[in-house]
PDB file of N, CA and C in Angstrom:
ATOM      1  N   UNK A   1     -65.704  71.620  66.092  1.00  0.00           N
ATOM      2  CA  UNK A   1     -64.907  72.038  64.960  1.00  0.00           C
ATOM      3  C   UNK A   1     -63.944  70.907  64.608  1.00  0.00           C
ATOM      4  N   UNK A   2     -63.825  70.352  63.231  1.00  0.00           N
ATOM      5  CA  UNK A   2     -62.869  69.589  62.904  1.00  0.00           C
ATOM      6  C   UNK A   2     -61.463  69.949  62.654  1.00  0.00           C
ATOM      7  N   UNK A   3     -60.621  69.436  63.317  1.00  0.00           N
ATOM      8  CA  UNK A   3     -59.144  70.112  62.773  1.00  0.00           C
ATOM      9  C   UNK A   3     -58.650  69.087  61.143  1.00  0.00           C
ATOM     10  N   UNK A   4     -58.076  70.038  60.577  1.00  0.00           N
ATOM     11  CA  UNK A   4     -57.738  69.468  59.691  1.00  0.00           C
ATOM     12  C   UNK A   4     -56.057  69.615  59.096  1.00  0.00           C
ATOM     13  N   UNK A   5     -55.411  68.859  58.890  1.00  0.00           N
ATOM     14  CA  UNK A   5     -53.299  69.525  58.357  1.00  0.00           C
ATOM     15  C   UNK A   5     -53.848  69.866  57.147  1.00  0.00           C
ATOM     16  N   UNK A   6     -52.876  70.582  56.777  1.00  0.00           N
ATOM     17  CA  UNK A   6     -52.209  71.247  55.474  1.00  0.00           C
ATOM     18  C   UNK A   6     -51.474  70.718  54.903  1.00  0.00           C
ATOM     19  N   UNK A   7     -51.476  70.355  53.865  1.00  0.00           N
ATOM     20  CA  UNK A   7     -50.431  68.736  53.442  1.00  0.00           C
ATOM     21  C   UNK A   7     -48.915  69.810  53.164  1.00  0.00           C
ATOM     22  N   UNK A   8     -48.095  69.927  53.697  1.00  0.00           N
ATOM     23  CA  UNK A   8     -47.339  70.720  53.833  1.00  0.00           C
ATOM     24  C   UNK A   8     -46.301  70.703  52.618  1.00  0.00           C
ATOM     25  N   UNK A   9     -46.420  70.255  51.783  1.00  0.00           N
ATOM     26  CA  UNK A   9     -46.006  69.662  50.446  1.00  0.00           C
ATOM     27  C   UNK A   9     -46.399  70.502  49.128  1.00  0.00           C
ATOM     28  N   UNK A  10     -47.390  71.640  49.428  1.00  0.00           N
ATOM     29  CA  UNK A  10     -48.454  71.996  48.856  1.00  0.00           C
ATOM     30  C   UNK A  10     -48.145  73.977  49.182  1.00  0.00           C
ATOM     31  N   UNK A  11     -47.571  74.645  48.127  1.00  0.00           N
ATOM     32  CA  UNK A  11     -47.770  75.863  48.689  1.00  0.00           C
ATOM     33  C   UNK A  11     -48.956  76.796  48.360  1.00  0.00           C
ATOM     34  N   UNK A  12     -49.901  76.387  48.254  1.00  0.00           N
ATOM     35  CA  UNK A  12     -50.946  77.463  48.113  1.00  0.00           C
ATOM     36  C   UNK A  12     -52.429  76.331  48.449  1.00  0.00           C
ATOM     37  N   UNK A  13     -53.503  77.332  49.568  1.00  0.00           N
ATOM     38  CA  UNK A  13     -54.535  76.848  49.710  1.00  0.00           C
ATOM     39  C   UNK A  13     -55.628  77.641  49.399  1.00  0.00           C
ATOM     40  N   UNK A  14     -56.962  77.111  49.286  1.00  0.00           N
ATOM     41  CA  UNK A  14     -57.972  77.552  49.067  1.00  0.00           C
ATOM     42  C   UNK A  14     -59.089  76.972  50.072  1.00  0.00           C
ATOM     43  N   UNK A  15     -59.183  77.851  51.507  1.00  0.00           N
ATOM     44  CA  UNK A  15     -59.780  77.304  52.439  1.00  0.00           C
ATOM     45  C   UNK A  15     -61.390  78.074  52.332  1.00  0.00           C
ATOM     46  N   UNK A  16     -62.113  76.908  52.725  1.00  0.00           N
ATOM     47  CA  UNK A  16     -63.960  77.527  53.002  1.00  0.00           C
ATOM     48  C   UNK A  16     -63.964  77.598  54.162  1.00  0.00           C
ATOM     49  N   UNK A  17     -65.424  77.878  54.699  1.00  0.00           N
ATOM     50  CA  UNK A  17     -65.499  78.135  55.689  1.00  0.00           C
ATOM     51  C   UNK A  17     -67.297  78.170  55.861  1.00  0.00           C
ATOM     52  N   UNK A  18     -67.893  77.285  56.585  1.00  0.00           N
ATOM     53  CA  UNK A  18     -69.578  77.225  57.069  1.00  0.00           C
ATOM     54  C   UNK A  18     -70.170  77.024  55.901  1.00  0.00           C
ATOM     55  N   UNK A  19     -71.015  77.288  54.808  1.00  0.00           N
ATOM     56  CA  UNK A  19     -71.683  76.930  53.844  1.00  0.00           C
ATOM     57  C   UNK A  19     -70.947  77.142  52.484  1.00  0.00           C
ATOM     58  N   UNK A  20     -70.701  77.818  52.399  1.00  0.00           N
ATOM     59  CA  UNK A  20     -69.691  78.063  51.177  1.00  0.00           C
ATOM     60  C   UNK A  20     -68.360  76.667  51.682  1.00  0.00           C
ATOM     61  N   UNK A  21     -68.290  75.855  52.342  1.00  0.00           N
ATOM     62  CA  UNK A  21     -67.262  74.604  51.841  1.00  0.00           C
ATOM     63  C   UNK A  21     -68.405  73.488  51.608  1.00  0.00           C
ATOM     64  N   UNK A  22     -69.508  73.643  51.186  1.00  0.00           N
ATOM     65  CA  UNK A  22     -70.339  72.208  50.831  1.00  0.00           C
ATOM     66  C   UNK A  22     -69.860  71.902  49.324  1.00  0.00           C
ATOM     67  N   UNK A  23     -69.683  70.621  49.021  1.00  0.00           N
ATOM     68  CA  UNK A  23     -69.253  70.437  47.672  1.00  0.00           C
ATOM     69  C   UNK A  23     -69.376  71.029  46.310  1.00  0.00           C
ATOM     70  N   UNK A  24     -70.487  71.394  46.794  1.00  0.00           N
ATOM     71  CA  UNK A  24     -71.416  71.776  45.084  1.00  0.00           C
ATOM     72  C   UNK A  24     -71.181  73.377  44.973  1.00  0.00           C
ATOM     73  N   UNK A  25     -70.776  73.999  46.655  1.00  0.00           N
ATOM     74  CA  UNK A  25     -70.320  75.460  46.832  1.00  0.00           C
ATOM     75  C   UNK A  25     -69.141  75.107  46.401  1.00  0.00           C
ATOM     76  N   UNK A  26     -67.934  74.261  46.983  1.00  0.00           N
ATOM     77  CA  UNK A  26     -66.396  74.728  46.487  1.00  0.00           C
ATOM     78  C   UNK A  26     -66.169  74.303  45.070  1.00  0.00           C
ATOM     79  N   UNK A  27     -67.269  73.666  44.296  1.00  0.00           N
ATOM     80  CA  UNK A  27     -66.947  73.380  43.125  1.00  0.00           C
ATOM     81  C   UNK A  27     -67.342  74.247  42.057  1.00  0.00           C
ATOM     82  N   UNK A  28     -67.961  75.030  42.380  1.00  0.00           N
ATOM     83  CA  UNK A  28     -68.599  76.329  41.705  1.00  0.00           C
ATOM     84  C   UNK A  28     -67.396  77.193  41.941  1.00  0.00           C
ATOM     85  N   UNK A  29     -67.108  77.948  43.033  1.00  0.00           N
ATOM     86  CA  UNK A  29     -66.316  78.754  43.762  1.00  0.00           C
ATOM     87  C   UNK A  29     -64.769  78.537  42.877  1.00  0.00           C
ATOM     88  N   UNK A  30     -64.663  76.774  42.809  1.00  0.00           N
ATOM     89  CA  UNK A  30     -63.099  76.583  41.908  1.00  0.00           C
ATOM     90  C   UNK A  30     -63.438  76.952  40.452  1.00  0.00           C
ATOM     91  N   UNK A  31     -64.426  76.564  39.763  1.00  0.00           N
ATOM     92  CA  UNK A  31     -64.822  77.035  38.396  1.00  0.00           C
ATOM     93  C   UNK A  31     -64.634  78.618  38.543  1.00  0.00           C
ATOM     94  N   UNK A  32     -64.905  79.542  39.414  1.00  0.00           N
ATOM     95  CA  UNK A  32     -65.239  80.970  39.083  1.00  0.00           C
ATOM     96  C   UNK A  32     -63.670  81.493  39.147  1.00  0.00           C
ATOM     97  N   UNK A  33     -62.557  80.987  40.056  1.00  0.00           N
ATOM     98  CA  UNK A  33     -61.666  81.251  39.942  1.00  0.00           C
ATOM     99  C   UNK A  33     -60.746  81.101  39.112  1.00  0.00           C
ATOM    100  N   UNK A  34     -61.260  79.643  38.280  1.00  0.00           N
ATOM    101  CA  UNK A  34     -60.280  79.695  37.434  1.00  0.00           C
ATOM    102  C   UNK A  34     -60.747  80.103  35.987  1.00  0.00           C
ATOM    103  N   UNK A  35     -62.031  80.558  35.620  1.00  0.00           N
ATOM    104  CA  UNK A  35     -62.041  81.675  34.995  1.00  0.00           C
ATOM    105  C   UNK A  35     -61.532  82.869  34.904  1.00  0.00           C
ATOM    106  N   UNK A  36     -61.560  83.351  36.175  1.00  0.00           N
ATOM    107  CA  UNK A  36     -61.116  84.344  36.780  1.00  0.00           C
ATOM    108  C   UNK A  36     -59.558  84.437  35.949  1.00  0.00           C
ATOM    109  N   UNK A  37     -58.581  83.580  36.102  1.00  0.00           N
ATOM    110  CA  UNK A  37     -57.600  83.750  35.849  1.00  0.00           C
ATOM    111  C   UNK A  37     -57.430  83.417  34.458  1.00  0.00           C
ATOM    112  N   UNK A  38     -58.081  82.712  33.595  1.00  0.00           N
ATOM    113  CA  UNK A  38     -57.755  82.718  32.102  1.00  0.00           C
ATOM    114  C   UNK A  38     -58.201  84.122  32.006  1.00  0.00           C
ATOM    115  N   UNK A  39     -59.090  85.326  32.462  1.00  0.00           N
ATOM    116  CA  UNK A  39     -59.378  86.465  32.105  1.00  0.00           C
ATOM    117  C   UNK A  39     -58.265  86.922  32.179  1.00  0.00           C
ATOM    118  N   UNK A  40     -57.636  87.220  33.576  1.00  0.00           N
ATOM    119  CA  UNK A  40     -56.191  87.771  33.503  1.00  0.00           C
ATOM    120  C   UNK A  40     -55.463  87.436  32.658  1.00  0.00           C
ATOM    121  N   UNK A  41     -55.275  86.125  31.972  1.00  0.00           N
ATOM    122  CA  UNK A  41     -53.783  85.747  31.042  1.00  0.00           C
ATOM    123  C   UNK A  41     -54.670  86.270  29.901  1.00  0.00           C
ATOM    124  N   UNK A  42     -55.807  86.662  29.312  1.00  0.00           N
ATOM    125  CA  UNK A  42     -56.298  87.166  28.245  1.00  0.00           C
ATOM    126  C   UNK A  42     -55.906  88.878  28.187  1.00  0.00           C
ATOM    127  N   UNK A  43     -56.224  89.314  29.286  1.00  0.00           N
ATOM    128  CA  UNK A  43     -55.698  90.820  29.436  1.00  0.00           C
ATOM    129  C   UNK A  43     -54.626  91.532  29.078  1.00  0.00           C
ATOM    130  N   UNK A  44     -53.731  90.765  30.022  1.00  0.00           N
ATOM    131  CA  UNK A  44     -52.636  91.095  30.949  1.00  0.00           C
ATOM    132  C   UNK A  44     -51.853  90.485  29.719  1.00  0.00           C
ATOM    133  N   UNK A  45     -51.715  89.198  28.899  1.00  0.00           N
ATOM    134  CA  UNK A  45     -50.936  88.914  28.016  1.00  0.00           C
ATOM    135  C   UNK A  45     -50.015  87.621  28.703  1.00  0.00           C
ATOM    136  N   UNK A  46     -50.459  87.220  30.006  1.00  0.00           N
ATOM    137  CA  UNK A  46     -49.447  86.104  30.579  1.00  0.00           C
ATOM    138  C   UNK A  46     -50.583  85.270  30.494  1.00  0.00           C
ATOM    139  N   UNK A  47     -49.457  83.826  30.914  1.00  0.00           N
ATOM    140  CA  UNK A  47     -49.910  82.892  31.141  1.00  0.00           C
ATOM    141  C   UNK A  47     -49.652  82.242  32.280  1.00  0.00           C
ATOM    142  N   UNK A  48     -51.216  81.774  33.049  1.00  0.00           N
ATOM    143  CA  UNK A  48     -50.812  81.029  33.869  1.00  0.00           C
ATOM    144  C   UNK A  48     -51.233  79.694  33.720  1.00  0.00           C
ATOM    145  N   UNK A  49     -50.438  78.422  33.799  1.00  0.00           N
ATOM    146  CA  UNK A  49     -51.026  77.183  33.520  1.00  0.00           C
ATOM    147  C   UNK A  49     -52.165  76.565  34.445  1.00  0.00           C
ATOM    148  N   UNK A  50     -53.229  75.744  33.906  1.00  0.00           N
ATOM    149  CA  UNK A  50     -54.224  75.557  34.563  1.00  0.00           C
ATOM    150  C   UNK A  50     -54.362  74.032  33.654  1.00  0.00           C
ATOM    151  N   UNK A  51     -54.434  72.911  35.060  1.00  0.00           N
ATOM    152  CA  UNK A  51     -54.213  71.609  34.604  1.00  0.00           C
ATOM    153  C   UNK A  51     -55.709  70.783  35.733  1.00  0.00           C
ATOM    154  N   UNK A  52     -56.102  69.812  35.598  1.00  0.00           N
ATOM    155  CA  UNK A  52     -57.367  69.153  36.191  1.00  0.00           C
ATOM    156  C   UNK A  52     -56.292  67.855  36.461  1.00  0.00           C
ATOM    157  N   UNK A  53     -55.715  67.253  37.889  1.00  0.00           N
ATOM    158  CA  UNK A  53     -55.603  65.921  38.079  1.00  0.00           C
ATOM    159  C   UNK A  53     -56.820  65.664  38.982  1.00  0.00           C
ATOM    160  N   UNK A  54     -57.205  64.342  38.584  1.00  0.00           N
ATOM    161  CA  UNK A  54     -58.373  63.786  39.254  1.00  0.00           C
ATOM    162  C   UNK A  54     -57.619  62.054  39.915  1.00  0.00           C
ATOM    163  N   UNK A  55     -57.275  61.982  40.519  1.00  0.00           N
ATOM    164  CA  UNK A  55     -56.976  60.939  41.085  1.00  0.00           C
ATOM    165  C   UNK A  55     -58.238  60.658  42.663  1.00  0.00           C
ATOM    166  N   UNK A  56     -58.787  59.323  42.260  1.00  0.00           N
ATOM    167  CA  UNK A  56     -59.857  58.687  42.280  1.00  0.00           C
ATOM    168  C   UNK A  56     -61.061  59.365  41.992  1.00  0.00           C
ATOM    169  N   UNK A  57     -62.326  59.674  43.306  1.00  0.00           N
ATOM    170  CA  UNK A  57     -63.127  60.580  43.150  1.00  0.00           C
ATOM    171  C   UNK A  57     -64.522  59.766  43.121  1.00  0.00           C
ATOM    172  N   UNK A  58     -65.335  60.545  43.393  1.00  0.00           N
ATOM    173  CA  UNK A  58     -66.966  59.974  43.383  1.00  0.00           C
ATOM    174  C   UNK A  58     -67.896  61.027  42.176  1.00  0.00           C
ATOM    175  N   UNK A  59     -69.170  60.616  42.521  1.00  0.00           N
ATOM    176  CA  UNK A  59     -70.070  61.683  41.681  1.00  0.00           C
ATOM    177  C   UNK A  59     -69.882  62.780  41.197  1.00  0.00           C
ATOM    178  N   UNK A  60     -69.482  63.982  41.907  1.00  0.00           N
ATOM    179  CA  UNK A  60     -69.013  64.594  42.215  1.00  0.00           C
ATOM    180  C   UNK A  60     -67.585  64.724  40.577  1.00  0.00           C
ATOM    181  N   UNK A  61     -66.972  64.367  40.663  1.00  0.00           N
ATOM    182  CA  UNK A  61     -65.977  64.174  39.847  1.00  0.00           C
ATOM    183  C   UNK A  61     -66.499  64.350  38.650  1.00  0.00           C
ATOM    184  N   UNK A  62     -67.938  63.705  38.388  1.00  0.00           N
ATOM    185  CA  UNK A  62     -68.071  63.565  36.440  1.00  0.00           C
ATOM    186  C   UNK A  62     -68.226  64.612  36.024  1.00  0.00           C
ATOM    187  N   UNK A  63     -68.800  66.045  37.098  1.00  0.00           N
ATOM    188  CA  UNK A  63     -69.280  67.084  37.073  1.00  0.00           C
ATOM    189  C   UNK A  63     -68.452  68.089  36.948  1.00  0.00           C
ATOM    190  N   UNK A  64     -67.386  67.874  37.649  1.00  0.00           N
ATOM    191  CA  UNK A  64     -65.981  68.645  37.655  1.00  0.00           C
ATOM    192  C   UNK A  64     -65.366  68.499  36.092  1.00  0.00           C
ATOM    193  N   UNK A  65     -65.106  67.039  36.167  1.00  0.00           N
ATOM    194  CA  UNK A  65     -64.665  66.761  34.675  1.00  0.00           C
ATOM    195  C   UNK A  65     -65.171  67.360  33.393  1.00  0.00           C
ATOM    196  N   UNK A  66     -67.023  67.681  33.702  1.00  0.00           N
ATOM    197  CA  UNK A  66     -67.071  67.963  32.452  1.00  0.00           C
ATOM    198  C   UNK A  66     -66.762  69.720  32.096  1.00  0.00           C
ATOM    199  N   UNK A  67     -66.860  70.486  33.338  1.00  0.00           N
ATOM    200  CA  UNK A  67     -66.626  71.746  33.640  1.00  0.00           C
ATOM    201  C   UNK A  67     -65.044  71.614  33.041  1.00  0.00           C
ATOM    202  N   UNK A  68     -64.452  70.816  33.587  1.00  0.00           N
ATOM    203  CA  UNK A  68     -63.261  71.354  33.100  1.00  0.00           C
ATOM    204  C   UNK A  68     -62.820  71.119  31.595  1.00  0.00           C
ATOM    205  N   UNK A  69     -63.739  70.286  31.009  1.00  0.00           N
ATOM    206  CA  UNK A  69     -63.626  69.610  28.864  1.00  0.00           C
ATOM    207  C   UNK A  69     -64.417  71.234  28.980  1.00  0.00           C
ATOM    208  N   UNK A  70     -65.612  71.410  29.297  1.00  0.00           N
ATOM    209  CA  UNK A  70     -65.935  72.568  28.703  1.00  0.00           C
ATOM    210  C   UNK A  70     -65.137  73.700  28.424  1.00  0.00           C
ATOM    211  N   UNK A  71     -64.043  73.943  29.509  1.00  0.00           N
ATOM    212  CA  UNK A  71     -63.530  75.774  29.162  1.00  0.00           C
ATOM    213  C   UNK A  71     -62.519  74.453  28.924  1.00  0.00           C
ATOM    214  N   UNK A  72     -61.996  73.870  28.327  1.00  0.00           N
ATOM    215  CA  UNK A  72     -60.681  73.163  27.358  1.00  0.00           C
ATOM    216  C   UNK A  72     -59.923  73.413  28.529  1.00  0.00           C
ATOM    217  N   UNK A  73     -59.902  72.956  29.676  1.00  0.00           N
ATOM    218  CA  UNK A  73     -59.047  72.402  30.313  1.00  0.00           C
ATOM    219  C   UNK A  73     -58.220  71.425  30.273  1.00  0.00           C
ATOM    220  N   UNK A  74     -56.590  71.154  30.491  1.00  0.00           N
ATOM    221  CA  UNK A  74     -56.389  69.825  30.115  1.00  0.00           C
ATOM    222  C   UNK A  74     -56.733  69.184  31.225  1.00  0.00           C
ATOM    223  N   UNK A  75     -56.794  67.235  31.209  1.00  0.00           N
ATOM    224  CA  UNK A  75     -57.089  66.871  32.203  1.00  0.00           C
ATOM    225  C   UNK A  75     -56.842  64.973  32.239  1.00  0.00           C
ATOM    226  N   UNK A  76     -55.774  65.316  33.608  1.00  0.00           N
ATOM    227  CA  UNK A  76     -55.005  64.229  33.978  1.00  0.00           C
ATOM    228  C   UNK A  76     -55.392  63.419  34.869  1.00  0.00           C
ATOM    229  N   UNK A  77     -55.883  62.249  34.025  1.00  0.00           N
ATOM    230  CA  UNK A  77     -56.769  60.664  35.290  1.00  0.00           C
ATOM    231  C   UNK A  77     -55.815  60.170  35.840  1.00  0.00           C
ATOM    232  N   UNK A  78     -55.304  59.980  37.098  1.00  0.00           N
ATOM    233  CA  UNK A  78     -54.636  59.292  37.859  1.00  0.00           C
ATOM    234  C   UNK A  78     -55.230  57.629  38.002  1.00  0.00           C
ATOM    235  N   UNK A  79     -55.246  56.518  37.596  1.00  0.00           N
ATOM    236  CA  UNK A  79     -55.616  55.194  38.190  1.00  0.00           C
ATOM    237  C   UNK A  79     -54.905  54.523  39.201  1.00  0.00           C
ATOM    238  N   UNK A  80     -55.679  54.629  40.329  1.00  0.00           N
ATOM    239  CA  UNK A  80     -55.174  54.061  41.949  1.00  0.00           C
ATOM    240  C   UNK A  80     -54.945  52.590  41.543  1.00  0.00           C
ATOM    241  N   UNK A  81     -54.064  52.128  41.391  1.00  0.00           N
ATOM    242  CA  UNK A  81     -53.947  50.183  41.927  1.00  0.00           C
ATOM    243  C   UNK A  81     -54.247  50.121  43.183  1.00  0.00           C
ATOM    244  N   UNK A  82     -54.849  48.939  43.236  1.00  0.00           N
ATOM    245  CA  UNK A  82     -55.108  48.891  44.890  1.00  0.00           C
ATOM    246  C   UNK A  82     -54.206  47.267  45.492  1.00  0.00           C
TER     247      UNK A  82
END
């Protein structure tokens, strides 16, 4: 088992667990939730803000990115200097 910290900086997590944490699972899993919650602010009449930072990232990323232009997410590129 790998241990892993909690960046303690950070108050809310979204932990997997055995097949459901493979990439292509938690990236689905984050799309359904945050549908999930524009439903509620459609309902319910609130709002909760929902923002995309992407600071660096691989393959993986273009896919996220475009999920998140699709439901009009906004979305904030971080560029690492190295």
């Amino acid at each position: 088992m790998k241990r892993c910290d909690l960046e303690p900086n950070h108050s809310h997590f979204l932990l997997f667990d055995g097949e459901a944490s493979s990439a292509h699972s938690v990236l689905f899993q984050r799309a359904e939730i945050e549908k999930h919650s524009r439903r509620i602010n459609a309902t319910m009449g609130a709002f909760t803000p929902i923002v995309m930072v992407l600071v660096e990232g691989g393959a993986l990323s273009i896919r996220t990115i475009c999920q998140a232009l699709e439901s009009n997410t906004p979305l904030v590129v971080v560029k690492v200097s190295t």
